[in-house]
C-alpha atoms as a PDB file:
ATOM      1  CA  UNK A   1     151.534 101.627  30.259  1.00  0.00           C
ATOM      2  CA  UNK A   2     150.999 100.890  33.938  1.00  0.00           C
ATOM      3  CA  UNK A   3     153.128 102.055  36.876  1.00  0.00           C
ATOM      4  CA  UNK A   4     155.247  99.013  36.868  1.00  0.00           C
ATOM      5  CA  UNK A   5     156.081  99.590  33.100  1.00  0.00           C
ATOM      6  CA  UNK A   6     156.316 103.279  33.436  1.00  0.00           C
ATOM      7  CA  UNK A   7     159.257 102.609  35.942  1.00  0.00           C
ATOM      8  CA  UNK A   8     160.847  99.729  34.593  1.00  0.00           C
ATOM      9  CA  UNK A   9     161.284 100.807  30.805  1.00  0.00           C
ATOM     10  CA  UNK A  10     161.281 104.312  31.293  1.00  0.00           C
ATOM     11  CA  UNK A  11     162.748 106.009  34.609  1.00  0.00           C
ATOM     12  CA  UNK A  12     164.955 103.194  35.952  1.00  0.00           C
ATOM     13  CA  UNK A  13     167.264 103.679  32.992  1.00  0.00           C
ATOM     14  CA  UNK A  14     167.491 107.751  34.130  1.00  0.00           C
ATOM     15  CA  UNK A  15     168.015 106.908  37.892  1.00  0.00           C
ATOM     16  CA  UNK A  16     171.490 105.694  37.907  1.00  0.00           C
ATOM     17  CA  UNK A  17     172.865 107.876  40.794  1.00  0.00           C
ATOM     18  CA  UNK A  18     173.354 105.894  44.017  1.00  0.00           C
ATOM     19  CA  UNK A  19     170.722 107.950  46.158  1.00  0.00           C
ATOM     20  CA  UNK A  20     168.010 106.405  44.157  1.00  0.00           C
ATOM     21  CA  UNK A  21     168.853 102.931  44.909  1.00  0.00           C
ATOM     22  CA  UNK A  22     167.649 101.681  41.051  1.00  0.00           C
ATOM     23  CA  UNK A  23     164.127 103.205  41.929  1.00  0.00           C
ATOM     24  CA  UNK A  24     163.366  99.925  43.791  1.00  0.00           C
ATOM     25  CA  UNK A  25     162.477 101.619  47.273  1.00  0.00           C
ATOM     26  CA  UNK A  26     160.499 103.535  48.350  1.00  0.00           C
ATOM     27  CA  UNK A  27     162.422 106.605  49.355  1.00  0.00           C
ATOM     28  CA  UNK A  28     166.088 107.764  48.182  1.00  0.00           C
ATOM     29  CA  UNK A  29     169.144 108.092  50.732  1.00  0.00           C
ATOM     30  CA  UNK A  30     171.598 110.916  50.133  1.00  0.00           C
ATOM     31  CA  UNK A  31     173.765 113.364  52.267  1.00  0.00           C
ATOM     32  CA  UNK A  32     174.966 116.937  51.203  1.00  0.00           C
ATOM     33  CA  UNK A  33     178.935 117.158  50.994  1.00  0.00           C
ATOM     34  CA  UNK A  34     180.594 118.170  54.361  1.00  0.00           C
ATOM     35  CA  UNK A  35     180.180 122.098  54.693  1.00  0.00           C
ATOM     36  CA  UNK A  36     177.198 122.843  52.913  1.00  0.00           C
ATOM     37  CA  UNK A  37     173.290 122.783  53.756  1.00  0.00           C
ATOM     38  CA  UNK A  38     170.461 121.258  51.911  1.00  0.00           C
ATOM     39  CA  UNK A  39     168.594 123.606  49.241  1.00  0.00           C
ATOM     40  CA  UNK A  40     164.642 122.433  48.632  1.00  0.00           C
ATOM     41  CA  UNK A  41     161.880 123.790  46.497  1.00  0.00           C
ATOM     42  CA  UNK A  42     159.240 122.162  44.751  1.00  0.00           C
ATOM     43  CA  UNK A  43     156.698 123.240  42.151  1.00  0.00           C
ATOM     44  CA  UNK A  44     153.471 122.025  40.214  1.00  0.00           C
ATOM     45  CA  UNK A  45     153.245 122.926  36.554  1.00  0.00           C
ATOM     46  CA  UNK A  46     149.576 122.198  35.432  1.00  0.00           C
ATOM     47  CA  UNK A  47     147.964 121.501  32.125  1.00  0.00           C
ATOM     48  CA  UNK A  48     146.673 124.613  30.815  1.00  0.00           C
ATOM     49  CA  UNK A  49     148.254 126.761  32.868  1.00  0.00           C
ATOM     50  CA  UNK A  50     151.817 126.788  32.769  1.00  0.00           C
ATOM     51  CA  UNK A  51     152.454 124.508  29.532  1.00  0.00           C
ATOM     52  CA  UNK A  52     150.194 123.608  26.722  1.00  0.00           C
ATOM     53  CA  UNK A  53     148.261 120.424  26.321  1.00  0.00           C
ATOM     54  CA  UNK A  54     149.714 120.647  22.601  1.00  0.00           C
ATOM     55  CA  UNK A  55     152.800 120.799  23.684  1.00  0.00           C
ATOM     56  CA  UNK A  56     155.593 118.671  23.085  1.00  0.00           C
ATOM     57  CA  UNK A  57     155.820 116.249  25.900  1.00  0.00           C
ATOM     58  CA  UNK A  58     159.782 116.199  26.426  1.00  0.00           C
ATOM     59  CA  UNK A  59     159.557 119.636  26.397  1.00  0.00           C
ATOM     60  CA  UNK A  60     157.358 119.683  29.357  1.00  0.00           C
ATOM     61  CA  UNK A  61     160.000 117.730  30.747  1.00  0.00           C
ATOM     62  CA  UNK A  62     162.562 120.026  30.715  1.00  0.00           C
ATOM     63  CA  UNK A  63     160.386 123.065  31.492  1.00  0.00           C
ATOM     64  CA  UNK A  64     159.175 120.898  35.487  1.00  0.00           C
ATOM     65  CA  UNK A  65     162.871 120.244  36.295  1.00  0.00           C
ATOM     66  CA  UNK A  66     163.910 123.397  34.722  1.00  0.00           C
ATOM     67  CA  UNK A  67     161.942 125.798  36.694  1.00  0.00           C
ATOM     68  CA  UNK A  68     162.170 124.137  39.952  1.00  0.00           C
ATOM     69  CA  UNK A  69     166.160 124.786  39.150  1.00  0.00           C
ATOM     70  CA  UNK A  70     165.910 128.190  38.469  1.00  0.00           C
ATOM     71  CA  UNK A  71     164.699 128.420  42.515  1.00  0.00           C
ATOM     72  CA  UNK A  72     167.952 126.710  43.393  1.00  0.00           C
ATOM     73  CA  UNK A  73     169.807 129.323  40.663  1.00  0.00           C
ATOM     74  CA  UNK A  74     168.284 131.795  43.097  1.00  0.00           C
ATOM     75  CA  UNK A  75     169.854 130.585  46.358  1.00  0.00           C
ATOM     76  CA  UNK A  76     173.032 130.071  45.019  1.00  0.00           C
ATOM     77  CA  UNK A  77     172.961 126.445  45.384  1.00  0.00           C
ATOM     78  CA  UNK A  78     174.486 123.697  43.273  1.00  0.00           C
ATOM     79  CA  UNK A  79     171.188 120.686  42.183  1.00  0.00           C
ATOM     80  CA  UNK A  80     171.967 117.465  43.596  1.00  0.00           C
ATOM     81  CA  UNK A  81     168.638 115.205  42.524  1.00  0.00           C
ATOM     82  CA  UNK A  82     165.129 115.872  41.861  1.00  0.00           C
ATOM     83  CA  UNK A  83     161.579 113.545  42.647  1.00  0.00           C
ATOM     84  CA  UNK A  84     159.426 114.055  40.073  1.00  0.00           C
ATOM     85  CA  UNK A  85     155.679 113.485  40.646  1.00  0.00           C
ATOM     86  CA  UNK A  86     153.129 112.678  37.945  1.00  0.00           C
ATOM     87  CA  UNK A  87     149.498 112.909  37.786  1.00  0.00           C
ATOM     88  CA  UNK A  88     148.231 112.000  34.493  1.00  0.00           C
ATOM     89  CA  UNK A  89     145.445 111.473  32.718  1.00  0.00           C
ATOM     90  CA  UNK A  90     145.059 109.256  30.021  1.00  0.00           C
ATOM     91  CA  UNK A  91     148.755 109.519  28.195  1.00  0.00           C
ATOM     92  CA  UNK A  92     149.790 106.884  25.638  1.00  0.00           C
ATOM     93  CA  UNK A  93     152.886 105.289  25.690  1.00  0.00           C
ATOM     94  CA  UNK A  94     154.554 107.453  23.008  1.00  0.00           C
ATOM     95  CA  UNK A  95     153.512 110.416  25.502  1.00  0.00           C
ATOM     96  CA  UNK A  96     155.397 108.945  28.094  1.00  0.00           C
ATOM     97  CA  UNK A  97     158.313 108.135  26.191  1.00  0.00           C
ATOM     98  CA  UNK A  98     159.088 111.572  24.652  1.00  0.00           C
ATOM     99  CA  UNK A  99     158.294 112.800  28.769  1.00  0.00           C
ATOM    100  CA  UNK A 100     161.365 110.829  29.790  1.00  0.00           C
ATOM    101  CA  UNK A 101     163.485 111.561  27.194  1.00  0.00           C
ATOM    102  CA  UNK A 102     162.982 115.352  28.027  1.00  0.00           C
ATOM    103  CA  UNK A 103     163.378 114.747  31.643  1.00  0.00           C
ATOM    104  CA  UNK A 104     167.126 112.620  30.649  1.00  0.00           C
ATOM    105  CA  UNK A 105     167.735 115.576  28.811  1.00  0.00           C
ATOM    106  CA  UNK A 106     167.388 118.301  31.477  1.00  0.00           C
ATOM    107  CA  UNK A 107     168.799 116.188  33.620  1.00  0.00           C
ATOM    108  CA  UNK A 108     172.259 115.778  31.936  1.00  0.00           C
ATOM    109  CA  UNK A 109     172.366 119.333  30.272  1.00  0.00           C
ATOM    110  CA  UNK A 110     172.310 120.755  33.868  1.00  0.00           C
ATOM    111  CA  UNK A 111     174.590 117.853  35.847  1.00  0.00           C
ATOM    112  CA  UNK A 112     171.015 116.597  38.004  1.00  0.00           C
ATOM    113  CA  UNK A 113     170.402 113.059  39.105  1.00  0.00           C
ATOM    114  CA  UNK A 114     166.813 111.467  39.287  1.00  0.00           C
ATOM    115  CA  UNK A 115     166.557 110.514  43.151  1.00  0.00           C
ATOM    116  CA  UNK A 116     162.430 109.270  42.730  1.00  0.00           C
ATOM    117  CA  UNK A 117     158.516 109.829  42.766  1.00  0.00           C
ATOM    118  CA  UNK A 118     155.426 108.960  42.100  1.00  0.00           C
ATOM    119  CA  UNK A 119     153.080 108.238  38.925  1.00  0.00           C
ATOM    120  CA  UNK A 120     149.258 108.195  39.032  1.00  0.00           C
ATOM    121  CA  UNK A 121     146.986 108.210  35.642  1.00  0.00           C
ATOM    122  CA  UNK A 122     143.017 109.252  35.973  1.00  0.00           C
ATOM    123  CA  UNK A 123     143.392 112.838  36.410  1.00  0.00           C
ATOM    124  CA  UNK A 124     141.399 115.018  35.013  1.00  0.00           C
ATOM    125  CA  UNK A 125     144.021 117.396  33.820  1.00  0.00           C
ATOM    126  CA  UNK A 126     147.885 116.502  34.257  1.00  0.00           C
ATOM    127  CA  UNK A 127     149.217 118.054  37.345  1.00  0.00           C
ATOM    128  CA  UNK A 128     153.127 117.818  37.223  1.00  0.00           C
ATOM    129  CA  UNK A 129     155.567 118.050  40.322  1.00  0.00           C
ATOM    130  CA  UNK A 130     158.784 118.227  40.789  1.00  0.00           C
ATOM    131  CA  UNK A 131     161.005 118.742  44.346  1.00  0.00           C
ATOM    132  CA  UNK A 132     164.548 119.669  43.335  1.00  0.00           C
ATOM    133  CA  UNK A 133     167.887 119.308  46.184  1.00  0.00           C
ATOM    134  CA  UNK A 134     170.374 120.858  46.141  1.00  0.00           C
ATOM    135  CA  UNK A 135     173.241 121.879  48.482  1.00  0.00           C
ATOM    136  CA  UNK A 136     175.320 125.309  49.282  1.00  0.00           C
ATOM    137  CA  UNK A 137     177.891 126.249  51.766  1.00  0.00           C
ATOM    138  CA  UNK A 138     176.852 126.985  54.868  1.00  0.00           C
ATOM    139  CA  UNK A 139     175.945 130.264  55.501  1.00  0.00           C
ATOM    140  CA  UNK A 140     176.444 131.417  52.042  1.00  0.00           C
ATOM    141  CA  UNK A 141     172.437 130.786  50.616  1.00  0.00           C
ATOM    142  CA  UNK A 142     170.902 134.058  49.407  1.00  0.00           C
ATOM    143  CA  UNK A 143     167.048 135.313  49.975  1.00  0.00           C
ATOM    144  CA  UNK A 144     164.828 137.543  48.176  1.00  0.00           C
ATOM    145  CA  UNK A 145     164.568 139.608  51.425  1.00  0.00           C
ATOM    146  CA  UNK A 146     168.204 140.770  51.787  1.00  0.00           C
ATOM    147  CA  UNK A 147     167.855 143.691  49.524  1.00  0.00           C
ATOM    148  CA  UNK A 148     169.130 146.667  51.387  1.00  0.00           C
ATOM    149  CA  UNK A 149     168.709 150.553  51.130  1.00  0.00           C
ATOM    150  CA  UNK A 150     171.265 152.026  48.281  1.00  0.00           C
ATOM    151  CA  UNK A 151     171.412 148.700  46.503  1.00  0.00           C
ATOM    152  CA  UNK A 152     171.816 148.341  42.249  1.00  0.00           C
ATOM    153  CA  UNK A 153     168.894 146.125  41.071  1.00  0.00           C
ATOM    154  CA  UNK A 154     169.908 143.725  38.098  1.00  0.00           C
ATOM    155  CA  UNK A 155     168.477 141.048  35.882  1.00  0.00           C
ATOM    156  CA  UNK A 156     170.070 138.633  33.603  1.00  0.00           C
ATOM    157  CA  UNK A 157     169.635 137.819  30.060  1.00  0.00           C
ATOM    158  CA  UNK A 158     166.549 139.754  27.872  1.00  0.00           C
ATOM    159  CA  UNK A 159     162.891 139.944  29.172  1.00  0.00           C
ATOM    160  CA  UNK A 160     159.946 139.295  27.834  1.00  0.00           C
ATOM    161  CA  UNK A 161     160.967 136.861  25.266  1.00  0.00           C
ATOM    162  CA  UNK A 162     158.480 133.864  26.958  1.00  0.00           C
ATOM    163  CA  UNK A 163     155.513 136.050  26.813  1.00  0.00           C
ATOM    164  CA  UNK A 164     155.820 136.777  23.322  1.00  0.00           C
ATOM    165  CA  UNK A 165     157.315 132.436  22.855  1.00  0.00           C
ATOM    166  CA  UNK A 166     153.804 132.217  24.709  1.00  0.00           C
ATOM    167  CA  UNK A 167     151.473 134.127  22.123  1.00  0.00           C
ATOM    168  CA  UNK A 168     153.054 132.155  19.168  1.00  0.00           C
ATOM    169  CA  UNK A 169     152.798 128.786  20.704  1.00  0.00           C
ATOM    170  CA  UNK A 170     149.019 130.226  21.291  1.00  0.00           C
ATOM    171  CA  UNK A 171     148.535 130.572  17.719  1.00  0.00           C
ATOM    172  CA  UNK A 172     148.426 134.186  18.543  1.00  0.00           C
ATOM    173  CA  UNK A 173     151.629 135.825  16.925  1.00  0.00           C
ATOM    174  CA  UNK A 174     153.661 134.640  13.961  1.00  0.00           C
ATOM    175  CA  UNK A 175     156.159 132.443  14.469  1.00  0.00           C
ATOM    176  CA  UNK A 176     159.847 132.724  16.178  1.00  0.00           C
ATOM    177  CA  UNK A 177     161.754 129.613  16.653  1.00  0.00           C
ATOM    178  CA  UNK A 178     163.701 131.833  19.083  1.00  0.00           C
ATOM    179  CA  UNK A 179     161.206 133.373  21.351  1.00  0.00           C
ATOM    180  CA  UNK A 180     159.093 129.860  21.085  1.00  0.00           C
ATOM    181  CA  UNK A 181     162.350 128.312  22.838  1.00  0.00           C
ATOM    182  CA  UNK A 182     162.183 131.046  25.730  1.00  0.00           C
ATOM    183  CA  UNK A 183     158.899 130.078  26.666  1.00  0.00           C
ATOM    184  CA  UNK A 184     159.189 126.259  26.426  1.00  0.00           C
ATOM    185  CA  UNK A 185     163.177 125.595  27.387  1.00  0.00           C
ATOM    186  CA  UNK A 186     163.482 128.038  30.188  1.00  0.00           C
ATOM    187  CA  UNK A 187     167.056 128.061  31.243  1.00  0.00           C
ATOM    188  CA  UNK A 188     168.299 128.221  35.082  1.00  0.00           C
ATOM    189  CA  UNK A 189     171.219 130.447  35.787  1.00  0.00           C
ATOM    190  CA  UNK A 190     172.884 128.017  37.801  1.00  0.00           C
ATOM    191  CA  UNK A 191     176.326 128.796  36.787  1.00  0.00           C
ATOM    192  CA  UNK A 192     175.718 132.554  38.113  1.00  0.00           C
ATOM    193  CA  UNK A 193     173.660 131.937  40.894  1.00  0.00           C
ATOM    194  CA  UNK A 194     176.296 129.911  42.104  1.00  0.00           C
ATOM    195  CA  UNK A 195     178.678 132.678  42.173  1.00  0.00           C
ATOM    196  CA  UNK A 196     176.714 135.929  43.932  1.00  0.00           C
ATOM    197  CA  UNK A 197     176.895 134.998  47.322  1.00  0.00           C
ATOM    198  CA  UNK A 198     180.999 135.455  46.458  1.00  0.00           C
ATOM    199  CA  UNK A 199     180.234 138.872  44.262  1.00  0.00           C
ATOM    200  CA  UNK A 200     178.836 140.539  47.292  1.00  0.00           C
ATOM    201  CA  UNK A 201     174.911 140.065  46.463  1.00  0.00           C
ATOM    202  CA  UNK A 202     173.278 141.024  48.886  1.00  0.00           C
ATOM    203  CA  UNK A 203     169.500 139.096  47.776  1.00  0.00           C
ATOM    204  CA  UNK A 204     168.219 137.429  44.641  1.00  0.00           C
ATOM    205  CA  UNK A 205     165.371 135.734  43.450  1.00  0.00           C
ATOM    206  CA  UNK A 206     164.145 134.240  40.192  1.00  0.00           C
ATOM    207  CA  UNK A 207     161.836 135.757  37.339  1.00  0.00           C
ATOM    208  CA  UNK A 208     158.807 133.622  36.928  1.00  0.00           C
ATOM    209  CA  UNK A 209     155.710 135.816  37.410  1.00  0.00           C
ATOM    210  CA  UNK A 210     157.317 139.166  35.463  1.00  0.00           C
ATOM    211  CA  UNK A 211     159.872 141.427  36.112  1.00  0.00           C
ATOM    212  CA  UNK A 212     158.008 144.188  37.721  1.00  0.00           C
ATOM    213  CA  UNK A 213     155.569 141.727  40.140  1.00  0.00           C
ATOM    214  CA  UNK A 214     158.852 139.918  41.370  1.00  0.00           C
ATOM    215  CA  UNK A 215     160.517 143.140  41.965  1.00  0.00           C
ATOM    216  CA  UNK A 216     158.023 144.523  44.011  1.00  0.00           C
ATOM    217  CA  UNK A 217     157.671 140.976  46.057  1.00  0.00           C
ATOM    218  CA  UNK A 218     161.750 141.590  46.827  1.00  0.00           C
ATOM    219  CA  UNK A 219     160.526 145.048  48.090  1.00  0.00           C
ATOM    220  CA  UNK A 220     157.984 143.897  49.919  1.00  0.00           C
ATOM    221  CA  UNK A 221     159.566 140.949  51.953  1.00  0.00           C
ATOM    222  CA  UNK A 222     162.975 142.818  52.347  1.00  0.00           C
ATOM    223  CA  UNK A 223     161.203 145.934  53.638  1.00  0.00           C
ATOM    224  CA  UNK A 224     162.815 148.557  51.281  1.00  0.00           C
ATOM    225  CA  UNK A 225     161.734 149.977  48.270  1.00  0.00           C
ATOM    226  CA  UNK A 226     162.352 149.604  44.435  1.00  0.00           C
ATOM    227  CA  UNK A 227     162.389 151.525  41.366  1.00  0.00           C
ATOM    228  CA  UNK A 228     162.526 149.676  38.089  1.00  0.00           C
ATOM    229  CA  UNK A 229     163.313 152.380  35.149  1.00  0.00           C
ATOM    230  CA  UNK A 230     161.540 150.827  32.151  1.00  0.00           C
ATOM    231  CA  UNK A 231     164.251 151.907  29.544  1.00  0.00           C
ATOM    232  CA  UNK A 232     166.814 149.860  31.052  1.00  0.00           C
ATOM    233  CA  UNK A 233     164.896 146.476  31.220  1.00  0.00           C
ATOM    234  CA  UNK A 234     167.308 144.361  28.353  1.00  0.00           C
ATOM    235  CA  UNK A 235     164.842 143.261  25.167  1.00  0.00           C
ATOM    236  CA  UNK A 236     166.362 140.265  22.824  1.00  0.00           C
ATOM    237  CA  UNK A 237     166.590 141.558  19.518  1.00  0.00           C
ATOM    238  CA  UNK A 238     163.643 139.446  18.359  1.00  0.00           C
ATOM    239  CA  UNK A 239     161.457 141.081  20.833  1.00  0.00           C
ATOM    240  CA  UNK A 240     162.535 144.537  20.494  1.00  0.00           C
ATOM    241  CA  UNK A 241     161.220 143.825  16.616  1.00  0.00           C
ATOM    242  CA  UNK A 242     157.805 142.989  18.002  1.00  0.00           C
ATOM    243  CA  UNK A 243     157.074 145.177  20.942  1.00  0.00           C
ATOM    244  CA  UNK A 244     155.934 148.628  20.584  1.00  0.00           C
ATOM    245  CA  UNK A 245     158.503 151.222  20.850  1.00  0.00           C
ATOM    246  CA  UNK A 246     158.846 152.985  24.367  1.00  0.00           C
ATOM    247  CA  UNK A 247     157.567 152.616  27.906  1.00  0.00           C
ATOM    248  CA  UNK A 248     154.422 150.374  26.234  1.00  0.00           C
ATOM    249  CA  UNK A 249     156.534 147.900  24.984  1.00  0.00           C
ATOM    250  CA  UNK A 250     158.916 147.326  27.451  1.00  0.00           C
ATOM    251  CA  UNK A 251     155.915 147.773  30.446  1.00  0.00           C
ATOM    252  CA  UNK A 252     154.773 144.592  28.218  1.00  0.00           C
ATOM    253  CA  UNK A 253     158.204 142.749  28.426  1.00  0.00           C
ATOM    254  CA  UNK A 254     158.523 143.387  32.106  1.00  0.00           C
ATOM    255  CA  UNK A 255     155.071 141.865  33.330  1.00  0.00           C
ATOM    256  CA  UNK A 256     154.935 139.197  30.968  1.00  0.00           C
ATOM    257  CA  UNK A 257     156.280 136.178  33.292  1.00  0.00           C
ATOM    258  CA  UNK A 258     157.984 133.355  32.320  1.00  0.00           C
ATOM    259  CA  UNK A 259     161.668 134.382  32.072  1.00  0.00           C
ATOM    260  CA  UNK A 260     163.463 132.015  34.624  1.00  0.00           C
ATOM    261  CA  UNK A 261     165.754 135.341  34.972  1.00  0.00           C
ATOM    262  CA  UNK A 262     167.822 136.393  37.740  1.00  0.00           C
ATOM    263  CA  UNK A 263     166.896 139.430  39.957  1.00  0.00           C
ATOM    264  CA  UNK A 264     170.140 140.462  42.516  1.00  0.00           C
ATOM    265  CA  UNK A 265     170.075 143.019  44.259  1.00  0.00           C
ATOM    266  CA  UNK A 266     173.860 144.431  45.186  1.00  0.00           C
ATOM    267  CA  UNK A 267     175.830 147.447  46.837  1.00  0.00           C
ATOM    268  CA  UNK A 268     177.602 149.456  43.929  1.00  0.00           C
ATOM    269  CA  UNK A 269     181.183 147.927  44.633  1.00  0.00           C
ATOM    270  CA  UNK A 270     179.763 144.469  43.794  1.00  0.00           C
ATOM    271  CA  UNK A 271     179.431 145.426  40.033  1.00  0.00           C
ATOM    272  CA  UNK A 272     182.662 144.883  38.731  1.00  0.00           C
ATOM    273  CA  UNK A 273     182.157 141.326  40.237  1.00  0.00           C
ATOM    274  CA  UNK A 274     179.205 141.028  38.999  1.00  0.00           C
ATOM    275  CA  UNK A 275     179.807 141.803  35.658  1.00  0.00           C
ATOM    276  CA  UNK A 276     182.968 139.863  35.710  1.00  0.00           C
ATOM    277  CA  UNK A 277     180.828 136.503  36.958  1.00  0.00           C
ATOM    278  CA  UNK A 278     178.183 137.355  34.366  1.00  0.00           C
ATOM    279  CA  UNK A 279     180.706 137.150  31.391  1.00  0.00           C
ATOM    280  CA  UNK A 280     182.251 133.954  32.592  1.00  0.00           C
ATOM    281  CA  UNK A 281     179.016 132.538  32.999  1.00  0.00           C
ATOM    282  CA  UNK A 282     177.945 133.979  29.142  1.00  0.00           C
ATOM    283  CA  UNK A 283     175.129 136.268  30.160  1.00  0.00           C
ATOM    284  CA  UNK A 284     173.946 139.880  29.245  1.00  0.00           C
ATOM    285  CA  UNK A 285     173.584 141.274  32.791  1.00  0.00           C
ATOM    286  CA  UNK A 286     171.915 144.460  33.660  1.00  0.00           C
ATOM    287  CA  UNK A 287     171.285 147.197  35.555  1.00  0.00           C
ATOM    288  CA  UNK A 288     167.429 148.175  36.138  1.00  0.00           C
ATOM    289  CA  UNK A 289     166.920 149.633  39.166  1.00  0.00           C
ATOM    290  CA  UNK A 290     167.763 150.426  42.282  1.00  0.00           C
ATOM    291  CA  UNK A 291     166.847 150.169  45.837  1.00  0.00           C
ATOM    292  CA  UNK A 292     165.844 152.987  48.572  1.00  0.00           C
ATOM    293  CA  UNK A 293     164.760 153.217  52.139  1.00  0.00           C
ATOM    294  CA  UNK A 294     161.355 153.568  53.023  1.00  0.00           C
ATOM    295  CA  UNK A 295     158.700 151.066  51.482  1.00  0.00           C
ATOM    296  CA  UNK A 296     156.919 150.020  48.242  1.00  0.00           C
ATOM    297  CA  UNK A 297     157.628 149.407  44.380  1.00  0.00           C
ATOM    298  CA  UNK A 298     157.680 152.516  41.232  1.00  0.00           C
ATOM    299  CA  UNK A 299     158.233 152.383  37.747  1.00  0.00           C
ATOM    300  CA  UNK A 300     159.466 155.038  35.892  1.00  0.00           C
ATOM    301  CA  UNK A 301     158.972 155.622  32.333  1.00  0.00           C
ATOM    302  CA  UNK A 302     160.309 157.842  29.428  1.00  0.00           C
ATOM    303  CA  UNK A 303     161.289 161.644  30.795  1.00  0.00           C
ATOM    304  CA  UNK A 304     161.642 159.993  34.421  1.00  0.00           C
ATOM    305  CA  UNK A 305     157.817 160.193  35.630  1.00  0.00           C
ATOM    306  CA  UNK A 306     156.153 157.345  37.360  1.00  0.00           C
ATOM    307  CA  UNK A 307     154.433 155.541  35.235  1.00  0.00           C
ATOM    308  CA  UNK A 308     150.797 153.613  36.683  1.00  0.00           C
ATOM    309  CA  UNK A 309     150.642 150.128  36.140  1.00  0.00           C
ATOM    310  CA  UNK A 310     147.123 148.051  36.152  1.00  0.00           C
ATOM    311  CA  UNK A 311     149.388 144.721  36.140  1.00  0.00           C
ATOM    312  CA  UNK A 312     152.899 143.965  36.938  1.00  0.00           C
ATOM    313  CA  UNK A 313     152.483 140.468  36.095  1.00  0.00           C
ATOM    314  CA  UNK A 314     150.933 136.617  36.709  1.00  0.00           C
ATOM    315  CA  UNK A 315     149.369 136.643  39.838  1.00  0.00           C
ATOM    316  CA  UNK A 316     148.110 132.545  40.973  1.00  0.00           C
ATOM    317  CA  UNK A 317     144.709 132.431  41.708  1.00  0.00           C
ATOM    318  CA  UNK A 318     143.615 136.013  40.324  1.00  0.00           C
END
């Protein structure tokens, strides 16, 4: 299917917000509501790297708009549009069709419009980008360096599950339908996100490398330091089953990557708002941590020793 097609049969029908003008120019028009500022991120999801050739290709759909949400989740902002970006290699045209149903999927489930982009076939390896927009009040947007000296650390929902979703999909565990879902439907806490800015959050970023690796980024850019006590990092009950018992198993839950979690930092007399957003918005939301002055990142395991880690999670390029 060439460009022409690709457009035509398969995206126009998506692109029905105004902003993309029917995907017949070259560049969408749109303006954030009066009061609020423009949101942007944008992130590549490659072939072999962050989804599986194997995989299911409306799946890899919603897991490129998906995780580029989960950056807006973090900033408290509500999506607007995406441009999605694809550099293919050699897909047939039932490829491409299940790719656009996932992306009309994501799209709807989490209230997104398609604004544009740009297709290209002949790669070596499919490279897959997506830029998502999104808008919050002024003023109000949060940052992963914000965290402040006698701060609570939290994280939404269970970690760990997409490592272990990861290792089945691999061939490498038996099979969870559950834990499979983790890994390829990641799910952006826009709903909470939306509200912490209003609950007295004082920073927040998302979970995509691993718990522990994120936590000590915060750290880092916010100049403070972190503690993470391993016994308090949340396990689903499916991963509980598979991990070993004690500080190993949850160490391997909280450097596994992949959760599309919700790390806020937030003064103590933010938790009862906190906990009252997190039930509205249906998520398990918990306390891990919490932050000091000074400088650096510690994990503290069973009997409340430090515990060493060799890796707190994905690192790009290592």
């Amino acid at each position: 299917m060439r460009e022409g097609e690709i457009i035509e049969r398969l995206l126009r029908p998506i692109a029905t917000h105004p902003a993309a003008r029917g995907l017949a120019d070259d560049a969408a028009v749109w303006s954030p509501p009066m009061g609020r500022e423009l949101v942007l991120t944008h992130d590549v999801i490659v072939e072999g790297v962050h989804y599986l050739g194997t995989d299911d290709p409306s799946d890899i759909a919603w897991k490129l708009v998906a995780v580029n949400l989960s950056d807006l989740a973090a900033k408290g902002a509500e999506p607007a549009g995406v441009l999605i970006g694809l550099g293919l290699a050699r897909p047939d045209d039932a490829w491409l069709e299940r790719f656009a149903s996932g992306l009309a999927r994501v799209l709807v489930e989490h209230g997104t419009a398609l604004f544009g982009g740009d297709t290209t076939t002949g790669a070596a390896s499919a490279v897959l980008g997506c830029t998502a927009i999104g808008h919050v009040p002024r003023g109000q947007s949060l940052s992963r360096t914000g965290a402040r000296a006698g701060d609570d650390l939290y994280v939404t929902g269970t970690i760990g599950d997409a490592g272990l979703g990861l290792a089945i999909a691999l061939g490498e565990a038996p099979h969870d339908a559950a834990l499979l879902r983790r890994y390829r439907l990641p799910v952006p806490r826009l709903a909470m996100g939306q509200g912490l800015a209003g609950a007295g959050a004082h920073a927040a970023m998302d979970v995509s490398d691993g718990l522990l690796i994120d936590a000590a980024r915060m750290a880092k850019v916010s100049g403070v330091r972190i503690e993470i006590t391993l016994a308090d990092v949340p396990l689903s009950e499916a991963a509980a089953a598979r991990l070993a018992s004690g500080d190993a198993g949850r160490l391997a839950a909280a450097s596994a990557g992949d959760d599309y979690e919700l790390l806020i930092a937030a003064p103590p007399e933010s938790r009862a708002a906190l906990l009252t957003l997190s039930e509205a918005a249906r998520l398990r939301l918990t306390r891990v941590g919490h932050v000091e002055a000074g400088e650096g990142f510690s994990v503290i395991g069973e009997g409340g020793a430090p515990v060493p880690v060799s890796r707190l999670g994905y690192e790009h390029g290592a």
